[in-house]
PDB file of N, CA and C in Angstrom:
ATOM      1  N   UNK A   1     -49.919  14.599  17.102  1.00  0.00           N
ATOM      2  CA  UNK A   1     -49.286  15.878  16.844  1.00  0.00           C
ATOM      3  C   UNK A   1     -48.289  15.772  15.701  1.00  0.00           C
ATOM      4  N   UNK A   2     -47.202  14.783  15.782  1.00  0.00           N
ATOM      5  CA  UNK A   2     -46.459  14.794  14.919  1.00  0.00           C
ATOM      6  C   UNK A   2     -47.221  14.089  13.120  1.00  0.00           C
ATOM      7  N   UNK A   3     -48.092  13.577  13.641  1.00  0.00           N
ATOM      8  CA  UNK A   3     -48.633  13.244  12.071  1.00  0.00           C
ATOM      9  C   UNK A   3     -49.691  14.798  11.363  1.00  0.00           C
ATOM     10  N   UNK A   4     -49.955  15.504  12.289  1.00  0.00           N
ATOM     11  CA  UNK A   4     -50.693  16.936  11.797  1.00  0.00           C
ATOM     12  C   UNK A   4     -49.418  17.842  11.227  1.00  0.00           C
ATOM     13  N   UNK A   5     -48.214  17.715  12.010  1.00  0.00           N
ATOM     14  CA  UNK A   5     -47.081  18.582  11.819  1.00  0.00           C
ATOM     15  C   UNK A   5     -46.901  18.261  10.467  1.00  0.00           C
ATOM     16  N   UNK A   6     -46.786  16.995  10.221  1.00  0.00           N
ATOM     17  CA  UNK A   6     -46.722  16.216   8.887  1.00  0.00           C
ATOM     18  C   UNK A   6     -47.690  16.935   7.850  1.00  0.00           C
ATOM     19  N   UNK A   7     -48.826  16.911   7.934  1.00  0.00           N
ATOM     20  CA  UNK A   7     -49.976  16.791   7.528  1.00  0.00           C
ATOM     21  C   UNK A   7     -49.806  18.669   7.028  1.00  0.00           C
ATOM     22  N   UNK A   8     -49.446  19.198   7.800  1.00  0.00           N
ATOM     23  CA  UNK A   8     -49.394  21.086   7.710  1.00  0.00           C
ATOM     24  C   UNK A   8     -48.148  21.410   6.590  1.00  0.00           C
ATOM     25  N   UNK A   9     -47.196  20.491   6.779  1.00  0.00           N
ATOM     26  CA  UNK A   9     -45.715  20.587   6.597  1.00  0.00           C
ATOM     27  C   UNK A   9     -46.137  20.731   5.044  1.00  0.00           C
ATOM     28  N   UNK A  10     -46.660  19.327   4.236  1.00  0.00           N
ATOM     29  CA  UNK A  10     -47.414  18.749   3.149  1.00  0.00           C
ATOM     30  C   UNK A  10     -47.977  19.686   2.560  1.00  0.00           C
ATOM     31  N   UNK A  11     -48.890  20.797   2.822  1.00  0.00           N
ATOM     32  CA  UNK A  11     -50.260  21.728   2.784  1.00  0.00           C
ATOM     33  C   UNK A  11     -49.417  22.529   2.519  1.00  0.00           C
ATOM     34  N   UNK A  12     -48.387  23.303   3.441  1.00  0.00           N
ATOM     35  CA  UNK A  12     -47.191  24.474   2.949  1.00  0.00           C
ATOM     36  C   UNK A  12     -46.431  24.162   1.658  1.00  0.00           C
ATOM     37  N   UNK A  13     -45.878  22.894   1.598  1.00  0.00           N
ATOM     38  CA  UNK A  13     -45.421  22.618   0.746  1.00  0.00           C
ATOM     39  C   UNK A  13     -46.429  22.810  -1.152  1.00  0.00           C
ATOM     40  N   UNK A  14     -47.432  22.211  -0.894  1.00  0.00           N
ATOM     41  CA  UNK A  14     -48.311  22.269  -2.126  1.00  0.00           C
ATOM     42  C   UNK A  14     -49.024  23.241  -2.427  1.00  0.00           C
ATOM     43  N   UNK A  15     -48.759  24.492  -1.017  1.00  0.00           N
ATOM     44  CA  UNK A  15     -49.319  25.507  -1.507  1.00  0.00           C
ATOM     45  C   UNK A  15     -47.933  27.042  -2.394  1.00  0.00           C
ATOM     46  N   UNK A  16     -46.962  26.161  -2.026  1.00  0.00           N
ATOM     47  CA  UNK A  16     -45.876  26.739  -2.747  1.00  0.00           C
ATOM     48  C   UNK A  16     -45.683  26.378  -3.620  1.00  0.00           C
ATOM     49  N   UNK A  17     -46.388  25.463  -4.498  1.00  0.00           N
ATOM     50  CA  UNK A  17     -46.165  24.536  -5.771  1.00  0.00           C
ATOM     51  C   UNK A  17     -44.535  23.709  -5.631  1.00  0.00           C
ATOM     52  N   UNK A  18     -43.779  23.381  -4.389  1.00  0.00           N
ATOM     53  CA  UNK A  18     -42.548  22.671  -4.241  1.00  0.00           C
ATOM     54  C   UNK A  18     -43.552  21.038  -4.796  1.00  0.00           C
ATOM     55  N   UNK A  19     -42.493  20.438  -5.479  1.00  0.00           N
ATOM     56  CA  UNK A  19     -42.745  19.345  -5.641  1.00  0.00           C
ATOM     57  C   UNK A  19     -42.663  17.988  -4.182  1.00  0.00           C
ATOM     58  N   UNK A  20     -42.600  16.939  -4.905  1.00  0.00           N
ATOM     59  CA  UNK A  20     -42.543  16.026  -3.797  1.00  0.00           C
ATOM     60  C   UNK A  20     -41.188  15.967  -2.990  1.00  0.00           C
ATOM     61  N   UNK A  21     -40.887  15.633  -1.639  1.00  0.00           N
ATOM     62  CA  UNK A  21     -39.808  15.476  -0.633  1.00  0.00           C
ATOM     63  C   UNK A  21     -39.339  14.553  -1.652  1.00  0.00           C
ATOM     64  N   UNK A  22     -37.620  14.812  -1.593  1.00  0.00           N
ATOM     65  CA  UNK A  22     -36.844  14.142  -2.047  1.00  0.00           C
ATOM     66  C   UNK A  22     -36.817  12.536  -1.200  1.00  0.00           C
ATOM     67  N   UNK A  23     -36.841  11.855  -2.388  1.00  0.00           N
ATOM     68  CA  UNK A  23     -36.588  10.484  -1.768  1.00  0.00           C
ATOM     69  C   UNK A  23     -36.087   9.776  -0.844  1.00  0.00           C
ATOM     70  N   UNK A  24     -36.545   9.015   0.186  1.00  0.00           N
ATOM     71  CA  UNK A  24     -35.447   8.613   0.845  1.00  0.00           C
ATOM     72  C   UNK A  24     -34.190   7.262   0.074  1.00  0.00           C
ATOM     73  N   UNK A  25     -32.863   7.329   0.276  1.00  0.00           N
ATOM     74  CA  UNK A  25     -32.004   6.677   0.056  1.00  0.00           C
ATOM     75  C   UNK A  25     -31.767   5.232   0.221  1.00  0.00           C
ATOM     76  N   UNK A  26     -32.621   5.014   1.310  1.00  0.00           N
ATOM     77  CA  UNK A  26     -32.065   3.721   2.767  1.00  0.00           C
ATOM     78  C   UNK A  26     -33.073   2.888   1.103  1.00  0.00           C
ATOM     79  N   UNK A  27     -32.163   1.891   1.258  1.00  0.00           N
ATOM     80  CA  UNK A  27     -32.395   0.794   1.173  1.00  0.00           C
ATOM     81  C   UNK A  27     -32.956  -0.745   1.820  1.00  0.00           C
ATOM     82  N   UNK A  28     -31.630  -0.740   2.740  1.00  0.00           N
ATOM     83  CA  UNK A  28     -31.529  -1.695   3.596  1.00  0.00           C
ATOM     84  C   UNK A  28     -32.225  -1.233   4.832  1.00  0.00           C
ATOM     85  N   UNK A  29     -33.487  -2.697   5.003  1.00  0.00           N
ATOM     86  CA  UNK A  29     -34.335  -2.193   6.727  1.00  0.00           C
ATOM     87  C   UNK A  29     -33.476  -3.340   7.855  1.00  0.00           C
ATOM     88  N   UNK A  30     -33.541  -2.832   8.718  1.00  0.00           N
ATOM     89  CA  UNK A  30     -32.418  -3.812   9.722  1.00  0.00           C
ATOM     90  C   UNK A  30     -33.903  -4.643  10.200  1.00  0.00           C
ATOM     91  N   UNK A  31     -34.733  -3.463  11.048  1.00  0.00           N
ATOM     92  CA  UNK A  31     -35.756  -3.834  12.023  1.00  0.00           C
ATOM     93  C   UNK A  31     -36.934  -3.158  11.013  1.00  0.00           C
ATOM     94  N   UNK A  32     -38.270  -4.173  10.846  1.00  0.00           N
ATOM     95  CA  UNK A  32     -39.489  -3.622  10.394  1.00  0.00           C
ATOM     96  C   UNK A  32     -39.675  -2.683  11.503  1.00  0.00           C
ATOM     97  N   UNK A  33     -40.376  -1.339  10.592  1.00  0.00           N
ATOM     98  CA  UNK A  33     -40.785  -0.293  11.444  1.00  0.00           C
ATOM     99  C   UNK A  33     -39.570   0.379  11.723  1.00  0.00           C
ATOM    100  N   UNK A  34     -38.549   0.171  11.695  1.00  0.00           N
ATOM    101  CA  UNK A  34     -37.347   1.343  12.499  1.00  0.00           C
ATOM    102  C   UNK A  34     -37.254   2.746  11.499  1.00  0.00           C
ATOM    103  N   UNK A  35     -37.800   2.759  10.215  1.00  0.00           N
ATOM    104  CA  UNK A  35     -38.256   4.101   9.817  1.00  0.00           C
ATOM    105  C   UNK A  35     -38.985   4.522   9.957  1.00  0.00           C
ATOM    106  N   UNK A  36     -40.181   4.262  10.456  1.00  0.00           N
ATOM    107  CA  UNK A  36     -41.130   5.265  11.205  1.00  0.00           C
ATOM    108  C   UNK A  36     -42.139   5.125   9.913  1.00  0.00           C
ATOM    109  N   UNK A  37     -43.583   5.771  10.121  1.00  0.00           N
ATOM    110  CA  UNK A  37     -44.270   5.788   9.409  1.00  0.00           C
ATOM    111  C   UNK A  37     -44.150   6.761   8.351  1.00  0.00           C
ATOM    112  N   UNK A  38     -45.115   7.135   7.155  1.00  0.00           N
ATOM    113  CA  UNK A  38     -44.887   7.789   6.162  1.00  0.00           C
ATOM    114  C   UNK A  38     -45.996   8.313   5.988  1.00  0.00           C
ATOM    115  N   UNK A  39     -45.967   9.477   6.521  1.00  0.00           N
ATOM    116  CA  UNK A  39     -47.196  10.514   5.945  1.00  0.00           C
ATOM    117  C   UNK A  39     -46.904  11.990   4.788  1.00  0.00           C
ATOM    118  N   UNK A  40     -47.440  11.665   4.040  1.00  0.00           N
ATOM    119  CA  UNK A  40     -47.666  12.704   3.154  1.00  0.00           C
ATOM    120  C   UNK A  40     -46.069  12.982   2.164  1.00  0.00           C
ATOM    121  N   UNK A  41     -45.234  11.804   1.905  1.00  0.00           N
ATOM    122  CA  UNK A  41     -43.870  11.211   2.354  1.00  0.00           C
ATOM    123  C   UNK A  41     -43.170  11.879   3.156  1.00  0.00           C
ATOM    124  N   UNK A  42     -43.501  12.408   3.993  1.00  0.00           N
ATOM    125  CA  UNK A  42     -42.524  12.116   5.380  1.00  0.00           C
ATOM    126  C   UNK A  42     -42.430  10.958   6.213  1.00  0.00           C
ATOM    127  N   UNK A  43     -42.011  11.041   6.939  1.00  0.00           N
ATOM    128  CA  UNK A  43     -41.254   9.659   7.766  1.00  0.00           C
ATOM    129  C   UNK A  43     -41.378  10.543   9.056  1.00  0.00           C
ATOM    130  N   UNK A  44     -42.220  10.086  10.038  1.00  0.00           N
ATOM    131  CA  UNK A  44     -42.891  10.070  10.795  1.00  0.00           C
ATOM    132  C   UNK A  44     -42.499   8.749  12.616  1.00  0.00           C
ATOM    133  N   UNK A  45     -42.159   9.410  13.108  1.00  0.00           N
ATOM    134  CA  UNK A  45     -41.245   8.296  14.329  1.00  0.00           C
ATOM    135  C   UNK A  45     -42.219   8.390  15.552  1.00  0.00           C
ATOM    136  N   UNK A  46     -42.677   7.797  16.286  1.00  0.00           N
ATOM    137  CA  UNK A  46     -43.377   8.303  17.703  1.00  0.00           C
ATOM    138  C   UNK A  46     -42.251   7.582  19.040  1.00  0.00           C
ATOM    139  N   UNK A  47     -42.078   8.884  20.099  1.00  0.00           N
ATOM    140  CA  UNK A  47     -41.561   8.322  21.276  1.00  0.00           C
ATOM    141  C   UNK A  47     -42.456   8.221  22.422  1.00  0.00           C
ATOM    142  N   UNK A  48     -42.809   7.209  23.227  1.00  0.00           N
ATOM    143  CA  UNK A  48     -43.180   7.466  24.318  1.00  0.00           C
ATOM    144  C   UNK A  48     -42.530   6.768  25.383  1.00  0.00           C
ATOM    145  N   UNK A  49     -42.404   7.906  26.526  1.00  0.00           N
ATOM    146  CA  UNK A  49     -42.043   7.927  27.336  1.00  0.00           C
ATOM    147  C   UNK A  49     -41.801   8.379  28.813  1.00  0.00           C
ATOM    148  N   UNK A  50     -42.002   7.736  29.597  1.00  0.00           N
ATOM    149  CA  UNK A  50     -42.328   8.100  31.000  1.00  0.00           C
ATOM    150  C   UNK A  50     -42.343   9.519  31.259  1.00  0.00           C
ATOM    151  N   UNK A  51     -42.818  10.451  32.126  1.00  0.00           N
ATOM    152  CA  UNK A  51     -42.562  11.698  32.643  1.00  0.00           C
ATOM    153  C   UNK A  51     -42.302  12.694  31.172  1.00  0.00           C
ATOM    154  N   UNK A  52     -42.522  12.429  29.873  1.00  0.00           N
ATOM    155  CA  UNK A  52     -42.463  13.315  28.734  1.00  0.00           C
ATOM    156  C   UNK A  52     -43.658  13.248  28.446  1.00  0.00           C
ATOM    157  N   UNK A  53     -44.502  14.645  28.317  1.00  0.00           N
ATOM    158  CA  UNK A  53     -45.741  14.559  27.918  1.00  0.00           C
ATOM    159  C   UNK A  53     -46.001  14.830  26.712  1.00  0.00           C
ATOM    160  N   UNK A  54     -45.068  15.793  26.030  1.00  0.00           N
ATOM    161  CA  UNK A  54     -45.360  15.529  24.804  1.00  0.00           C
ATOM    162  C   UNK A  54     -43.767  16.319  24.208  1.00  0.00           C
ATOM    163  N   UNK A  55     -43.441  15.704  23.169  1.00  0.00           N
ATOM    164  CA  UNK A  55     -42.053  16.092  22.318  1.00  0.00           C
ATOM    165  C   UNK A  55     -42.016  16.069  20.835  1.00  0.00           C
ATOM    166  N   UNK A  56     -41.768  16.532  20.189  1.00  0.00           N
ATOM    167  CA  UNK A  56     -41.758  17.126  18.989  1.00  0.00           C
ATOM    168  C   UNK A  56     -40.568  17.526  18.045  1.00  0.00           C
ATOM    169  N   UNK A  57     -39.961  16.783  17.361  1.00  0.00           N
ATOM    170  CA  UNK A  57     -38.657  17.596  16.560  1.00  0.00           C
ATOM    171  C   UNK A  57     -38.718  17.061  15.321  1.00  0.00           C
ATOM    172  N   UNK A  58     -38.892  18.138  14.832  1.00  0.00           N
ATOM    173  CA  UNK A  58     -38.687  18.025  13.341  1.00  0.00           C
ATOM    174  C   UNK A  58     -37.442  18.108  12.954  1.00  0.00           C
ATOM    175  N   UNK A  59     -36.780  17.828  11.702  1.00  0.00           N
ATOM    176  CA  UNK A  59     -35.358  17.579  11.578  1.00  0.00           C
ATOM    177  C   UNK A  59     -35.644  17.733   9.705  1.00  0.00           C
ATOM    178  N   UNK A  60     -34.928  18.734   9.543  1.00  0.00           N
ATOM    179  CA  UNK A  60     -34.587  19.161   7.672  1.00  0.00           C
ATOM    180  C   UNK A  60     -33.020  18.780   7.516  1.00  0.00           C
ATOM    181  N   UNK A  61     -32.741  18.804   6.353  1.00  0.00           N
ATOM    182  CA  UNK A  61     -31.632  18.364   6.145  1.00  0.00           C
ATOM    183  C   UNK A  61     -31.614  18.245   4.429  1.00  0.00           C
ATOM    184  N   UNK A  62     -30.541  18.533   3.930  1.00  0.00           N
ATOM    185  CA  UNK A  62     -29.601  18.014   3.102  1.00  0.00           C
ATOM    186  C   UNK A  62     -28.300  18.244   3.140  1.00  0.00           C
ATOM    187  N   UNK A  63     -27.497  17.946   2.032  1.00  0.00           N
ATOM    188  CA  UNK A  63     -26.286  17.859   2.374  1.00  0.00           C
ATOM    189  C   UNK A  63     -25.451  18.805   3.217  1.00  0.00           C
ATOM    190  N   UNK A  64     -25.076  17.576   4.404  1.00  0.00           N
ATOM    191  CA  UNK A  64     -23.835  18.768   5.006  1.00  0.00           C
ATOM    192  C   UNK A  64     -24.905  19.530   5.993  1.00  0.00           C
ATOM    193  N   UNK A  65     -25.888  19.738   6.449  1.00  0.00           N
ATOM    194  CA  UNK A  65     -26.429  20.309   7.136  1.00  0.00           C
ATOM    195  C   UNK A  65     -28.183  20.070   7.650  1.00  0.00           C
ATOM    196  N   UNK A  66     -28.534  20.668   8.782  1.00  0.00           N
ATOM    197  CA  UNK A  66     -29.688  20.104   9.239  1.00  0.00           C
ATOM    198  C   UNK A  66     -30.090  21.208   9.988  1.00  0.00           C
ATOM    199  N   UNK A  67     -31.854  21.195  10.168  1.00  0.00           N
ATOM    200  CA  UNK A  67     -32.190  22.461  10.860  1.00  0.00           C
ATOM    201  C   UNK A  67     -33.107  21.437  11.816  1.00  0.00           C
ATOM    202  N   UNK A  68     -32.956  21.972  12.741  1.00  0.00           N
ATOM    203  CA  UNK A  68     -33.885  20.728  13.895  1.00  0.00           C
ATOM    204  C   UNK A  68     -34.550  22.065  14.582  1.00  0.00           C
ATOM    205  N   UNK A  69     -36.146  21.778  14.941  1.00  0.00           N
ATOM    206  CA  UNK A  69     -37.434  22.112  15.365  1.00  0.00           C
ATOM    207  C   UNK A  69     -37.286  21.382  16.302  1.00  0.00           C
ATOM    208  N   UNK A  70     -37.525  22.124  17.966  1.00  0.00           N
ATOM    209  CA  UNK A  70     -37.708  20.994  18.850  1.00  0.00           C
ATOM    210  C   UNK A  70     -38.863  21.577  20.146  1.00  0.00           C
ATOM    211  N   UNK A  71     -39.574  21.050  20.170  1.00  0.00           N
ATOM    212  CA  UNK A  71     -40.805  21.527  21.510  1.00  0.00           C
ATOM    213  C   UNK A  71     -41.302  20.374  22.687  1.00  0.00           C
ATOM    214  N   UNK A  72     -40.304  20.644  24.000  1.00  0.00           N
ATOM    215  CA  UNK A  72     -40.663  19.491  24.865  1.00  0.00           C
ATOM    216  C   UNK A  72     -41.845  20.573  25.688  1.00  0.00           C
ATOM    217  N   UNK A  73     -42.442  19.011  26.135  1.00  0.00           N
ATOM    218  CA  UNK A  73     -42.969  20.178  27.438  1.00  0.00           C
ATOM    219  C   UNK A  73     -42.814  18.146  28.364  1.00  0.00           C
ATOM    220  N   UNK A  74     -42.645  19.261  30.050  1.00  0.00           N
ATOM    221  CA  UNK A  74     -43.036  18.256  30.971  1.00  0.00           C
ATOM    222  C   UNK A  74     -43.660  17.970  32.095  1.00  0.00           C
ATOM    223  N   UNK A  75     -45.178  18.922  32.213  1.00  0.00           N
ATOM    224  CA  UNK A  75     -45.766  19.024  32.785  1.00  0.00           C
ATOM    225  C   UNK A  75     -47.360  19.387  32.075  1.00  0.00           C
ATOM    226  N   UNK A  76     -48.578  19.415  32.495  1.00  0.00           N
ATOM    227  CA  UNK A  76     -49.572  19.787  31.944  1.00  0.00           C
ATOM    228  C   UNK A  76     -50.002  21.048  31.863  1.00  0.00           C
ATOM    229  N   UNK A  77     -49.312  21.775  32.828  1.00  0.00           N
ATOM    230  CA  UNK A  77     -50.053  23.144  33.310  1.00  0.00           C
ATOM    231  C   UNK A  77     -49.327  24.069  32.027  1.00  0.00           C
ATOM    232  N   UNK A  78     -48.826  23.651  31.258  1.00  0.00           N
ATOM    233  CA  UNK A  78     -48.267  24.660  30.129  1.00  0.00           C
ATOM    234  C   UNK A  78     -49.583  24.591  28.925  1.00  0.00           C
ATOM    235  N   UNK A  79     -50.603  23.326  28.908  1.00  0.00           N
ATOM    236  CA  UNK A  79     -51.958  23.066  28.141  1.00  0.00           C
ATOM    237  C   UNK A  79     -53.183  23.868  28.291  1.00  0.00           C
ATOM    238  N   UNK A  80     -53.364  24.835  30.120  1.00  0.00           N
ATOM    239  CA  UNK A  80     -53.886  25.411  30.532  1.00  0.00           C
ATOM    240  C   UNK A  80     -54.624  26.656  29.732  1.00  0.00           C
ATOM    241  N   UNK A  81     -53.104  27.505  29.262  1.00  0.00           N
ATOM    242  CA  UNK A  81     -54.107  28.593  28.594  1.00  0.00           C
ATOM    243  C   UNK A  81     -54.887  27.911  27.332  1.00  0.00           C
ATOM    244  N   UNK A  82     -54.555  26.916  26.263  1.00  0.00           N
ATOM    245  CA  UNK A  82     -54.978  26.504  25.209  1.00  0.00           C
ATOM    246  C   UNK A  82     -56.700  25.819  25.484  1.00  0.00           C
ATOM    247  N   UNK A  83     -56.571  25.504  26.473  1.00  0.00           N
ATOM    248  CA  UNK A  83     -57.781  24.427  27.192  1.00  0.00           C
ATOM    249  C   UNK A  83     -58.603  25.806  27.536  1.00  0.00           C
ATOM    250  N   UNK A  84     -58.359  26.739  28.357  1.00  0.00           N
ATOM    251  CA  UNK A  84     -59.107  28.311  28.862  1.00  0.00           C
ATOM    252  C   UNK A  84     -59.524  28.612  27.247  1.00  0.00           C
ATOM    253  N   UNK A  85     -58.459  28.887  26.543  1.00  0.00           N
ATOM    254  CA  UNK A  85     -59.741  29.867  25.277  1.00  0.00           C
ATOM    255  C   UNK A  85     -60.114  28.787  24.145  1.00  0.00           C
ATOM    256  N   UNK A  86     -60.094  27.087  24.093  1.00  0.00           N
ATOM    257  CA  UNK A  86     -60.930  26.614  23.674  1.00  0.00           C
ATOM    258  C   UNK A  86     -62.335  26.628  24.646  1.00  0.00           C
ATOM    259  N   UNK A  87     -62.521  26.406  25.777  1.00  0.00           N
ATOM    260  CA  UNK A  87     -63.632  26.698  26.744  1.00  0.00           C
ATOM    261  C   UNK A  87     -64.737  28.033  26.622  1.00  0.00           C
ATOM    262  N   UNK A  88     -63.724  28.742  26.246  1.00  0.00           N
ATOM    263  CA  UNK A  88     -63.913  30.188  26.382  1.00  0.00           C
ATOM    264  C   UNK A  88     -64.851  30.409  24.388  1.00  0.00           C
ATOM    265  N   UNK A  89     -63.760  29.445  23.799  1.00  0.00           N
ATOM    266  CA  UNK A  89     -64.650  29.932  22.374  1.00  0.00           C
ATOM    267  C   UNK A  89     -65.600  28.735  21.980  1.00  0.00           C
ATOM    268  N   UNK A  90     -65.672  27.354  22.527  1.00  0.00           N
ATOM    269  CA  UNK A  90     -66.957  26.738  22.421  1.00  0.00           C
ATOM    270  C   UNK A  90     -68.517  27.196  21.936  1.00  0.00           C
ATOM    271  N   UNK A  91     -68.655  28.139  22.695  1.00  0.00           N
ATOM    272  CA  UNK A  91     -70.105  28.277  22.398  1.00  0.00           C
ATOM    273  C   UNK A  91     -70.032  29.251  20.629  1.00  0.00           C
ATOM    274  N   UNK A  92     -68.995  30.082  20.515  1.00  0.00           N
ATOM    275  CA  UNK A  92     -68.664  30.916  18.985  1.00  0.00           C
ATOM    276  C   UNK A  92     -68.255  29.816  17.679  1.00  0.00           C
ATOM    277  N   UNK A  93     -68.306  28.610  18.200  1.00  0.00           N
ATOM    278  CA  UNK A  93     -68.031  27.440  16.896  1.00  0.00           C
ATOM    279  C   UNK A  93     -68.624  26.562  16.827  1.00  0.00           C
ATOM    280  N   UNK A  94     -69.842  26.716  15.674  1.00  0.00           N
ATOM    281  CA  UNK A  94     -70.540  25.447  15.870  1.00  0.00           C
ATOM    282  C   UNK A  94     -69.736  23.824  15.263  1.00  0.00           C
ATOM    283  N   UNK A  95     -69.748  22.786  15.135  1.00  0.00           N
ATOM    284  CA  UNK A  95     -69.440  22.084  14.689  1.00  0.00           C
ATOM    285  C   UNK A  95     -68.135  21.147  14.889  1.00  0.00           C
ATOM    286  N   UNK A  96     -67.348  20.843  14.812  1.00  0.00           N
ATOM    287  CA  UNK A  96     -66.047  20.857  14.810  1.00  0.00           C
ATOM    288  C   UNK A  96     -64.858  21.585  15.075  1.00  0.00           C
ATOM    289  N   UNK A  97     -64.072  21.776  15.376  1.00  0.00           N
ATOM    290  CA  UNK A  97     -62.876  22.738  15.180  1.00  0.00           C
ATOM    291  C   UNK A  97     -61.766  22.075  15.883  1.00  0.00           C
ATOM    292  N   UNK A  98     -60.517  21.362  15.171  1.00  0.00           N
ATOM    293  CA  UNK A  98     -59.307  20.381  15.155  1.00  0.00           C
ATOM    294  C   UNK A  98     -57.958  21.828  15.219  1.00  0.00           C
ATOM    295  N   UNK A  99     -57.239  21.196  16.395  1.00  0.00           N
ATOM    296  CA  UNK A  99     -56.373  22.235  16.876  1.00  0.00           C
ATOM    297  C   UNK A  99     -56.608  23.793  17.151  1.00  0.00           C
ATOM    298  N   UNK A 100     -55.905  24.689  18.344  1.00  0.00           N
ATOM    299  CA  UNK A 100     -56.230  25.418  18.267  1.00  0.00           C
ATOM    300  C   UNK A 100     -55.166  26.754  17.341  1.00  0.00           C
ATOM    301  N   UNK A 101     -54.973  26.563  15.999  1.00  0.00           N
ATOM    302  CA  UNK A 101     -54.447  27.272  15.183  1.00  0.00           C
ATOM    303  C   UNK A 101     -55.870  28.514  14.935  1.00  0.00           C
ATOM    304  N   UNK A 102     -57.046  27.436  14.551  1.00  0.00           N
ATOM    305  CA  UNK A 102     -58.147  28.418  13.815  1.00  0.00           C
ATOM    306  C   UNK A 102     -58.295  29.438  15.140  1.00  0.00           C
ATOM    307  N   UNK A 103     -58.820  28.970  16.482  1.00  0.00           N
ATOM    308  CA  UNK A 103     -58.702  29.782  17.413  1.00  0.00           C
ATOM    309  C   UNK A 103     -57.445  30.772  17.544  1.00  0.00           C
ATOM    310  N   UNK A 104     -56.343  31.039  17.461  1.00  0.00           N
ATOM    311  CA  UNK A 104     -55.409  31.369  17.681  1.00  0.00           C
ATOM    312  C   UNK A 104     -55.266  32.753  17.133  1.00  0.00           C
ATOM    313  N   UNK A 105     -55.615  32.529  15.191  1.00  0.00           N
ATOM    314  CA  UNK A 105     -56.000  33.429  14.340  1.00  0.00           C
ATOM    315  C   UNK A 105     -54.650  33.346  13.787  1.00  0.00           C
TER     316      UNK A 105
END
């Protein structure tokens, strides 16, 4: 999820003609890996963890300020309706179809 968020984030961006994410600063790595991966240059972190099924926060920022995106969920039954009208539109898509955005409309 968080590497598609990435992946969408990227796509908005190049379809606004914004250039590339400003650089990151860090120099110094303490621990390999403690910046997280790099997609599309974002920087990309995964948590897992017991009883969290899935979590999500995006985090903007420059100086002096930050806008944080955040979507927990902690149970499955919130996946229900998404799982019903992929079921439901199966047989109307042949081929493929990755997330349900295209379904969604």
């Amino acid at each position: 999820t968080a590497m598609r968020t990435a992946q969408l984030m990227q796509e908005a961006r190049a379809a606004e003609g914004a250039g590339e994410w400003a650089a990151d600063p860090t120099t110094k790595v303490v621990a390999d890996g403690a910046r997280g991966g790099v997609a599309g240059g974002i920087h990309v972190h995964a948590v897992r963890m017991r009883g969290m099924f899935a979590h999500q926060e995006v985090i903007l920022g420059t100086t002096g300020q930050t806008l944080v995106l955040r979507h927990d969920t902690f149970g499955r039954d919130c996946y229900m309706p998404g799982v019903l009208l992929a079921v439901k539109q199966v047989a109307n898509r042949p081929g493929l179809t990755v997330g349900l955005e295209k379904l969604l409309g």
